[in-house]
N, C-alpha and C. Protein backbone atom coordinates (compact mmCIF):
# COMPACT_ATOMS: atom_id res chain seq x y z
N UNK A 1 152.68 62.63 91.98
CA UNK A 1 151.52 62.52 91.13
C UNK A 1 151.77 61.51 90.01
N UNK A 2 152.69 61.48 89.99
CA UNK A 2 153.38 60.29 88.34
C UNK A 2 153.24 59.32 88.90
N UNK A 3 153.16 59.34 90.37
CA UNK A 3 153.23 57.45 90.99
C UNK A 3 151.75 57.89 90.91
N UNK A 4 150.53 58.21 91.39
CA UNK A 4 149.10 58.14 91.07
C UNK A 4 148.64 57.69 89.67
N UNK A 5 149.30 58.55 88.58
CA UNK A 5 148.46 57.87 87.64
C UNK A 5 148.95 56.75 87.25
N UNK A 6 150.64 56.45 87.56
CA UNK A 6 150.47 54.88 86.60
C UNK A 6 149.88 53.65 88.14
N UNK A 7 149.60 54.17 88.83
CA UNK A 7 148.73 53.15 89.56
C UNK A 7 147.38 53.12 88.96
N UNK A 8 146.47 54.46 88.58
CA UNK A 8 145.62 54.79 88.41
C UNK A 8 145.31 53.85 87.47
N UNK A 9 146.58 53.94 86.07
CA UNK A 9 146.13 53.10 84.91
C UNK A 9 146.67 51.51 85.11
N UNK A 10 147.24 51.20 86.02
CA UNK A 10 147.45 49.59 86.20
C UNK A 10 146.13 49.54 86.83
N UNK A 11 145.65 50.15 87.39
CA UNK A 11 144.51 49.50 88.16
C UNK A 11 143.34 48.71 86.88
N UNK A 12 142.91 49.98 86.09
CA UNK A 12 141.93 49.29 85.09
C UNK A 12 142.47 48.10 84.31
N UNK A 13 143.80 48.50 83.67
CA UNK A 13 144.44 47.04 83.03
C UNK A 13 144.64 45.82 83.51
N UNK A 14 144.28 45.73 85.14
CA UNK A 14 144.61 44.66 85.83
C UNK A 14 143.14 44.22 86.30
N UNK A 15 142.26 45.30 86.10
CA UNK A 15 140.92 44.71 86.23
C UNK A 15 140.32 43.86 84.62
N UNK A 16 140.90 44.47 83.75
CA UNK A 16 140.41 43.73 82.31
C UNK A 16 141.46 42.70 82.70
N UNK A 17 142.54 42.65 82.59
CA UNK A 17 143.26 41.39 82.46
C UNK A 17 142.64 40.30 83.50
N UNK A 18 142.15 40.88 84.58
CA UNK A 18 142.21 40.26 86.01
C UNK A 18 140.50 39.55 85.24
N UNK A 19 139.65 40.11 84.76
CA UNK A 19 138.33 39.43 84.43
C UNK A 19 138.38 38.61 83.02
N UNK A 20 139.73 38.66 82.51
CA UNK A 20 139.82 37.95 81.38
C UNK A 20 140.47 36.38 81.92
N UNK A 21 141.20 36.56 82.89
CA UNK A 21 142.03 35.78 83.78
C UNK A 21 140.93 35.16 84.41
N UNK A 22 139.96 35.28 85.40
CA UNK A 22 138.86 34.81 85.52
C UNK A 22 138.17 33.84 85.08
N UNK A 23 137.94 34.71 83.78
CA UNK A 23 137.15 33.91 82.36
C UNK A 23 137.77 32.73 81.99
N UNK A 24 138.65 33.16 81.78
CA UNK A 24 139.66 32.00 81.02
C UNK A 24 139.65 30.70 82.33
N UNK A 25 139.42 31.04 83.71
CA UNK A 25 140.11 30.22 84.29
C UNK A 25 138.71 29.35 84.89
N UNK A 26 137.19 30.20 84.83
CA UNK A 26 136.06 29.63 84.62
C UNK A 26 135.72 28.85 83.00
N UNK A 27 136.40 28.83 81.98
CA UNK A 27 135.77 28.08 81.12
C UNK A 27 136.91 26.75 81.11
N UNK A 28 138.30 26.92 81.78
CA UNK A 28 139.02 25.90 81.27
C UNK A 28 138.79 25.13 82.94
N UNK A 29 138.21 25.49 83.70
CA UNK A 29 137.54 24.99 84.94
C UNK A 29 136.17 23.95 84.32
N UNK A 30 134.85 24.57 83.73
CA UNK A 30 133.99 24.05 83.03
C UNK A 30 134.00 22.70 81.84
N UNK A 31 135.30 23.35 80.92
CA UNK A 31 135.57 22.12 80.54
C UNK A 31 136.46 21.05 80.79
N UNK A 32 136.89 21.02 82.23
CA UNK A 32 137.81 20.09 83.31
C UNK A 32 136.43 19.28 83.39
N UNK A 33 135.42 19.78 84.38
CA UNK A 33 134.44 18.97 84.83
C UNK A 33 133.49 17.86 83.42
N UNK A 34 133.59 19.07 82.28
CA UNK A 34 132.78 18.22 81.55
C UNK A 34 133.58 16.64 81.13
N UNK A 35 135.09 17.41 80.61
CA UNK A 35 135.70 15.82 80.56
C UNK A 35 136.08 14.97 81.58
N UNK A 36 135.60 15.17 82.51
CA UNK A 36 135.80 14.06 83.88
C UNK A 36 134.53 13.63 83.37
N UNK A 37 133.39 14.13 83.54
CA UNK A 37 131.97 13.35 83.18
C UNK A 37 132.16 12.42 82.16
N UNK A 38 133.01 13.29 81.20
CA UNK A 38 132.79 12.30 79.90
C UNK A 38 133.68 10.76 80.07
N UNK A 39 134.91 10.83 80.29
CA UNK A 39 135.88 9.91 80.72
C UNK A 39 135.11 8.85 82.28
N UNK A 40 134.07 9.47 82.92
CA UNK A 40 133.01 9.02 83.59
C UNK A 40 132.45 8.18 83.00
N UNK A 41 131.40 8.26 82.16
CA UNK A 41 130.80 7.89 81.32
C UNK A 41 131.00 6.74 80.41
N UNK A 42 132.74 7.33 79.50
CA UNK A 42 132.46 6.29 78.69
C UNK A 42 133.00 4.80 79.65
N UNK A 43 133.93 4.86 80.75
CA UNK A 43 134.49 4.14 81.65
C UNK A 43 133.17 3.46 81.88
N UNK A 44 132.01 4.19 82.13
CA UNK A 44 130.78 3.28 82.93
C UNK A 44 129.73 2.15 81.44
N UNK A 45 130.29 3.37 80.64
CA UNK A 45 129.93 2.67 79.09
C UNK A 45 130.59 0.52 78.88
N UNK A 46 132.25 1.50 79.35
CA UNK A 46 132.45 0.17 78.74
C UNK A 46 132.45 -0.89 79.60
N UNK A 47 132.50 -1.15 81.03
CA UNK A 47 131.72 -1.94 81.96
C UNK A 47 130.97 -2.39 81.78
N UNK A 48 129.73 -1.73 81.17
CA UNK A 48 128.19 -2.19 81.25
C UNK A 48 128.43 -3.17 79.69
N UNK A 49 129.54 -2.53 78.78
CA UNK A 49 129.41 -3.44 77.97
C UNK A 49 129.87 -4.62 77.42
N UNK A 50 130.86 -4.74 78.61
CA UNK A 50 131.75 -6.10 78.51
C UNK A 50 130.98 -6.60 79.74
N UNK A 51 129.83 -6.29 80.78
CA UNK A 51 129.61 -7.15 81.26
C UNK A 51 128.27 -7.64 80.81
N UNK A 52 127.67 -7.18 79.90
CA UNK A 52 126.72 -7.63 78.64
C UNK A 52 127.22 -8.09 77.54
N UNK A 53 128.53 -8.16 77.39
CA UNK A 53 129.10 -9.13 76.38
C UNK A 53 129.08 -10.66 77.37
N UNK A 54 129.45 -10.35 78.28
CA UNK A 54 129.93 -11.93 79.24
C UNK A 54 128.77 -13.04 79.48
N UNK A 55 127.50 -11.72 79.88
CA UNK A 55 126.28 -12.85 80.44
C UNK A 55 125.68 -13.08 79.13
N UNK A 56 125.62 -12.41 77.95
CA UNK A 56 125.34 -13.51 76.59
C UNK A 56 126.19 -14.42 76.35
N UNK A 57 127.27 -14.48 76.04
CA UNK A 57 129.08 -15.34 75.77
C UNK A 57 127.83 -16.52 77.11
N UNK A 58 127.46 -16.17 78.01
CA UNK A 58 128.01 -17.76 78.64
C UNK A 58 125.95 -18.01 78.31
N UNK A 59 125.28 -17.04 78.57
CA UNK A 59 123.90 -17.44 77.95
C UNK A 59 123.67 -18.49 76.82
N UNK A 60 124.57 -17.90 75.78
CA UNK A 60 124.75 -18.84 74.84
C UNK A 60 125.09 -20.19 74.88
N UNK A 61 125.97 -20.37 75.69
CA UNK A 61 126.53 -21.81 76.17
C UNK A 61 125.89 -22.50 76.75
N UNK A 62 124.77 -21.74 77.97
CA UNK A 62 124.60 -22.38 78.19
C UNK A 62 122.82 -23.34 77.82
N UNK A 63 122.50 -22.05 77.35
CA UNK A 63 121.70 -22.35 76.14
C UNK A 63 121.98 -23.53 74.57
N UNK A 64 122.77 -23.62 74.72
CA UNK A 64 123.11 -24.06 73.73
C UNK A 64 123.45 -26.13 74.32
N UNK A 65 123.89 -26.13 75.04
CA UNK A 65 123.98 -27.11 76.34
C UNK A 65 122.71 -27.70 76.29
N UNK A 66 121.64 -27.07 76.74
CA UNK A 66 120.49 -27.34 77.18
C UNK A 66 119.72 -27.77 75.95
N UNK A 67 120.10 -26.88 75.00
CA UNK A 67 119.34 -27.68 73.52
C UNK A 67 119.81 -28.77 72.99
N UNK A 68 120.91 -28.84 73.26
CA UNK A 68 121.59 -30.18 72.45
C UNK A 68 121.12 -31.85 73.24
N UNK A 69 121.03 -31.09 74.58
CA UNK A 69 120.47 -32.07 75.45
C UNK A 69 119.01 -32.63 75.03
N UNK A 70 117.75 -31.59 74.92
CA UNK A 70 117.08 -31.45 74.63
C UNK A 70 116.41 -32.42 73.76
N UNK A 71 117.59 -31.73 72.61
CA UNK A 71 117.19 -32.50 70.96
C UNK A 71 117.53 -34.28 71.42
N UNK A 72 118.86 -34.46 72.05
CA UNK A 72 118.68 -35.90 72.21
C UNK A 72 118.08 -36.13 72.81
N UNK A 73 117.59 -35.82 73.83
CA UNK A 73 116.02 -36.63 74.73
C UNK A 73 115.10 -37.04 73.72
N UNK A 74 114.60 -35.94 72.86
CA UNK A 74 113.95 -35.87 71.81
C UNK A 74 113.79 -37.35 70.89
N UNK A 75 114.89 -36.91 70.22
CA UNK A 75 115.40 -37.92 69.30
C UNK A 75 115.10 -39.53 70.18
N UNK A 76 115.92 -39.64 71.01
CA UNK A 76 115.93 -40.80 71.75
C UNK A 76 114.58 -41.65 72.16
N UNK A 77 113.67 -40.63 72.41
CA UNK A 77 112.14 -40.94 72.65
C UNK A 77 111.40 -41.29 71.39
N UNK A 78 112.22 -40.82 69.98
CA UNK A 78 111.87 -41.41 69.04
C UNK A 78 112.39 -42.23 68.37
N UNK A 79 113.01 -42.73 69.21
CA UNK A 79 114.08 -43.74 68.11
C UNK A 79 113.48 -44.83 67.24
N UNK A 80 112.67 -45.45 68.19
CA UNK A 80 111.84 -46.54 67.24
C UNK A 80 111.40 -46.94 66.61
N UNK A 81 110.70 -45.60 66.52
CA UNK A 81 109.54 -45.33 65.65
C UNK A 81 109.61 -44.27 64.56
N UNK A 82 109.76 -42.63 64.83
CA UNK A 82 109.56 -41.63 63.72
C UNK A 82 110.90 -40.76 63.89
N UNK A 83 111.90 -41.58 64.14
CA UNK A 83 113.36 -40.58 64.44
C UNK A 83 113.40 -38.94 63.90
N UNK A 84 113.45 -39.91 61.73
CA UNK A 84 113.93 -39.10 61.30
C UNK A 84 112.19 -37.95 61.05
N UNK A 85 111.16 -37.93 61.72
CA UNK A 85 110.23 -36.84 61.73
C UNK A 85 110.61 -36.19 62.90
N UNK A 86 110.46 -36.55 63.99
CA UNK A 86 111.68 -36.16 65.02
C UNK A 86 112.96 -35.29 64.97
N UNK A 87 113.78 -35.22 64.52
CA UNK A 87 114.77 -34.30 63.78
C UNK A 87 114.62 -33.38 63.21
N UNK A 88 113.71 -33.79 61.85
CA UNK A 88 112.88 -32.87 61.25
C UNK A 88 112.47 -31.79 61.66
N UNK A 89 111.46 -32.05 62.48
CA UNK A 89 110.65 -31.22 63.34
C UNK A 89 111.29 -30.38 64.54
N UNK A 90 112.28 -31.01 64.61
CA UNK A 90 113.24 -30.12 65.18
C UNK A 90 114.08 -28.81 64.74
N UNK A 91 114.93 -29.62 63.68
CA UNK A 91 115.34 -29.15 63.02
C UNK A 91 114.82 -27.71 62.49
N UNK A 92 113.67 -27.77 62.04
CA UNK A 92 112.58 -26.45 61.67
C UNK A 92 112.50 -25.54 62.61
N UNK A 93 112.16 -26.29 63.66
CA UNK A 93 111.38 -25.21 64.71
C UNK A 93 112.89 -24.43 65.09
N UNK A 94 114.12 -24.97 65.16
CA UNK A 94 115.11 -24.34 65.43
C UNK A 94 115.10 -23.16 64.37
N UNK A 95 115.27 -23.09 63.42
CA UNK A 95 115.67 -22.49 62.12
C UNK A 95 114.48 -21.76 62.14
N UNK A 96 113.16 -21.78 62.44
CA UNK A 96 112.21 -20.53 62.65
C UNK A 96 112.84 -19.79 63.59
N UNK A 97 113.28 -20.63 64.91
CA UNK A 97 113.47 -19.66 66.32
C UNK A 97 114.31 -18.61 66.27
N UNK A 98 115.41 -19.12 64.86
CA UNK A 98 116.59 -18.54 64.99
C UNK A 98 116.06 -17.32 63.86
N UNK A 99 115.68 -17.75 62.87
CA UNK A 99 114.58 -16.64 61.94
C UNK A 99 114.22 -15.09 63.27
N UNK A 100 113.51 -15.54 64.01
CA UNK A 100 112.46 -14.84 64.96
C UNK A 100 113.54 -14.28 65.75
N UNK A 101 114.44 -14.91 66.06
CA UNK A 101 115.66 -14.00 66.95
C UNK A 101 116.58 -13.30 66.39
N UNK A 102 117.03 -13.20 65.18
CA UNK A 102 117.63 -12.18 64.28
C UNK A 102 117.00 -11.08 63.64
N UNK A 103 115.51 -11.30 63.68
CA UNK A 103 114.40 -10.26 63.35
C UNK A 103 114.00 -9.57 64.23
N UNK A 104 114.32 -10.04 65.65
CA UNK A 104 114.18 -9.52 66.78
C UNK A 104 115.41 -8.71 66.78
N UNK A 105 116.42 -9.18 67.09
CA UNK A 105 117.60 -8.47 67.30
C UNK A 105 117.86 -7.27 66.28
N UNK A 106 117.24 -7.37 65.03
CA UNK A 106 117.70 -5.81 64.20
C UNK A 106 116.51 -4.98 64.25
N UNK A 107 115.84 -5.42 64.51
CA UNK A 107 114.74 -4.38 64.78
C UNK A 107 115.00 -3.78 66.35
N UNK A 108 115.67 -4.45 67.31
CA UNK A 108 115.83 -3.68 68.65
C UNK A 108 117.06 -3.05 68.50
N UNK A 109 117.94 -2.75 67.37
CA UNK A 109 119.42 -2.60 67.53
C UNK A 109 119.30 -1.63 68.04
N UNK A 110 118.43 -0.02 67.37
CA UNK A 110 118.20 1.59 67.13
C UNK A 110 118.15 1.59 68.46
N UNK A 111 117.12 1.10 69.40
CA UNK A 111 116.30 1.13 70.11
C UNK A 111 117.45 1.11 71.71
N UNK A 112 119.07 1.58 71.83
CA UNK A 112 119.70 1.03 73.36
C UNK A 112 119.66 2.83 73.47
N UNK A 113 120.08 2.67 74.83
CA UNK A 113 120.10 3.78 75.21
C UNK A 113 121.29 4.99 74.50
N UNK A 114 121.47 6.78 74.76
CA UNK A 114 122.06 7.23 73.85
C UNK A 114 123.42 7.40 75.05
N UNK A 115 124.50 6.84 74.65
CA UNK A 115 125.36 6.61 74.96
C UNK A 115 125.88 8.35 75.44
N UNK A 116 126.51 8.81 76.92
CA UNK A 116 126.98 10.03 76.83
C UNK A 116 126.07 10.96 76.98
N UNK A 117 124.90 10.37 77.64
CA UNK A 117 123.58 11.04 77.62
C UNK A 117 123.63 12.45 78.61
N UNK A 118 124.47 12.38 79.73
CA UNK A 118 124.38 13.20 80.46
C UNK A 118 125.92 14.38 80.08
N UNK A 119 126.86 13.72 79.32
CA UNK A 119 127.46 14.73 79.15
C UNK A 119 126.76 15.65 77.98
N UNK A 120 126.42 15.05 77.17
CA UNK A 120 125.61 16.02 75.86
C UNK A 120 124.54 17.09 76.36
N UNK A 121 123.82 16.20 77.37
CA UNK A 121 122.99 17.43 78.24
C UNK A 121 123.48 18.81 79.02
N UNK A 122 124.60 18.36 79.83
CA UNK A 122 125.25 19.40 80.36
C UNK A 122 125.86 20.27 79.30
N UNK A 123 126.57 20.02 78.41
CA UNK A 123 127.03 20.83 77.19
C UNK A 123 126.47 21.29 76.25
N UNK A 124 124.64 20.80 76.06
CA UNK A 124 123.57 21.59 75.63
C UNK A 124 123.06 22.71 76.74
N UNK A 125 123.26 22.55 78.14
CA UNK A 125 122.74 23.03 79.00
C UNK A 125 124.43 24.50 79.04
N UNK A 126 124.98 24.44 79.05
CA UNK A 126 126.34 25.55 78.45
C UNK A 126 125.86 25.83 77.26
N UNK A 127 125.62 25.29 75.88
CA UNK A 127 125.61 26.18 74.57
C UNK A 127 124.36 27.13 75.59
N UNK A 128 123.30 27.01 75.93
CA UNK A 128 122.22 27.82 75.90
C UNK A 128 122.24 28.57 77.14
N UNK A 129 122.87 28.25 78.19
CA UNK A 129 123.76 29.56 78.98
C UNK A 129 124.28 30.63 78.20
N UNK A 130 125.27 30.51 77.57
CA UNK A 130 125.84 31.14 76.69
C UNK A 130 125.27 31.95 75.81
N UNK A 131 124.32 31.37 75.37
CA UNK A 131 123.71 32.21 73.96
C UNK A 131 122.57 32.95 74.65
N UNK A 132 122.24 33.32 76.26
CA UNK A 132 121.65 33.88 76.37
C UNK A 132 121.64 35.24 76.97
């Protein structure tokens, strides 16, 4: 009978331990997956953003190429006659464009997507599992 009850009482202690063991091994399971997402994520983060650093880096160039070209066609077609209105007039319309593209650019800064979007969801989607 002495071997019955201490089976009797390992049994319940090994069922609390055994559902704490569980627990423990479902939340440190849960937050395995979330930081793979996240380490997912920011990996896909920084891809997207060095390869949007690259195609401006050479946009620029080659933009920049094309204007310089530009302005001397420009110029050259005026040489004869109204150079330096020619320049001028260049000159301006650049310095508005560039006005209009820095006013552009801080007003769209707020506006990129929220970085981590799907891990914050899943880990809003756990707080409210939880709390219910």
């Amino acid at each position: 009978m002495a071997g019955e009850d201490s089976a009797a009482d390992a049994a319940p202690a090994g069922g609390v331990l055994g559902s704490i063991k569980g627990l423990a091994a479902t939340l440190i399971a849960a937050v395995h997956t979330r930081l793979q997402l996240f380490t997912t994520e920011l990996a896909l983060e920084g891809l997207r953003l060095r390869r949007m650093l690259l195609l401006l880096i050479l946009a620029v160039i080659f933009f920049a190429l094309a204007l310089g070209l530009l302005t001397l066609l420009v110029v050259l077609v005026f040489w004869d006659g109204q150079r330096m209105l020619a320049i001028s007039l260049l000159a301006g319309f650049y310095f508005a464009v560039s006005v209009l593209l820095l006013l552009t650019a801080r007003a769209g800064g707020g506006r990129s997507r929220r970085p981590f979007a799907a891990t914050l969801g899943e880990l809003e989607k756990d707080r409210q599992r939880v709390s219910q």
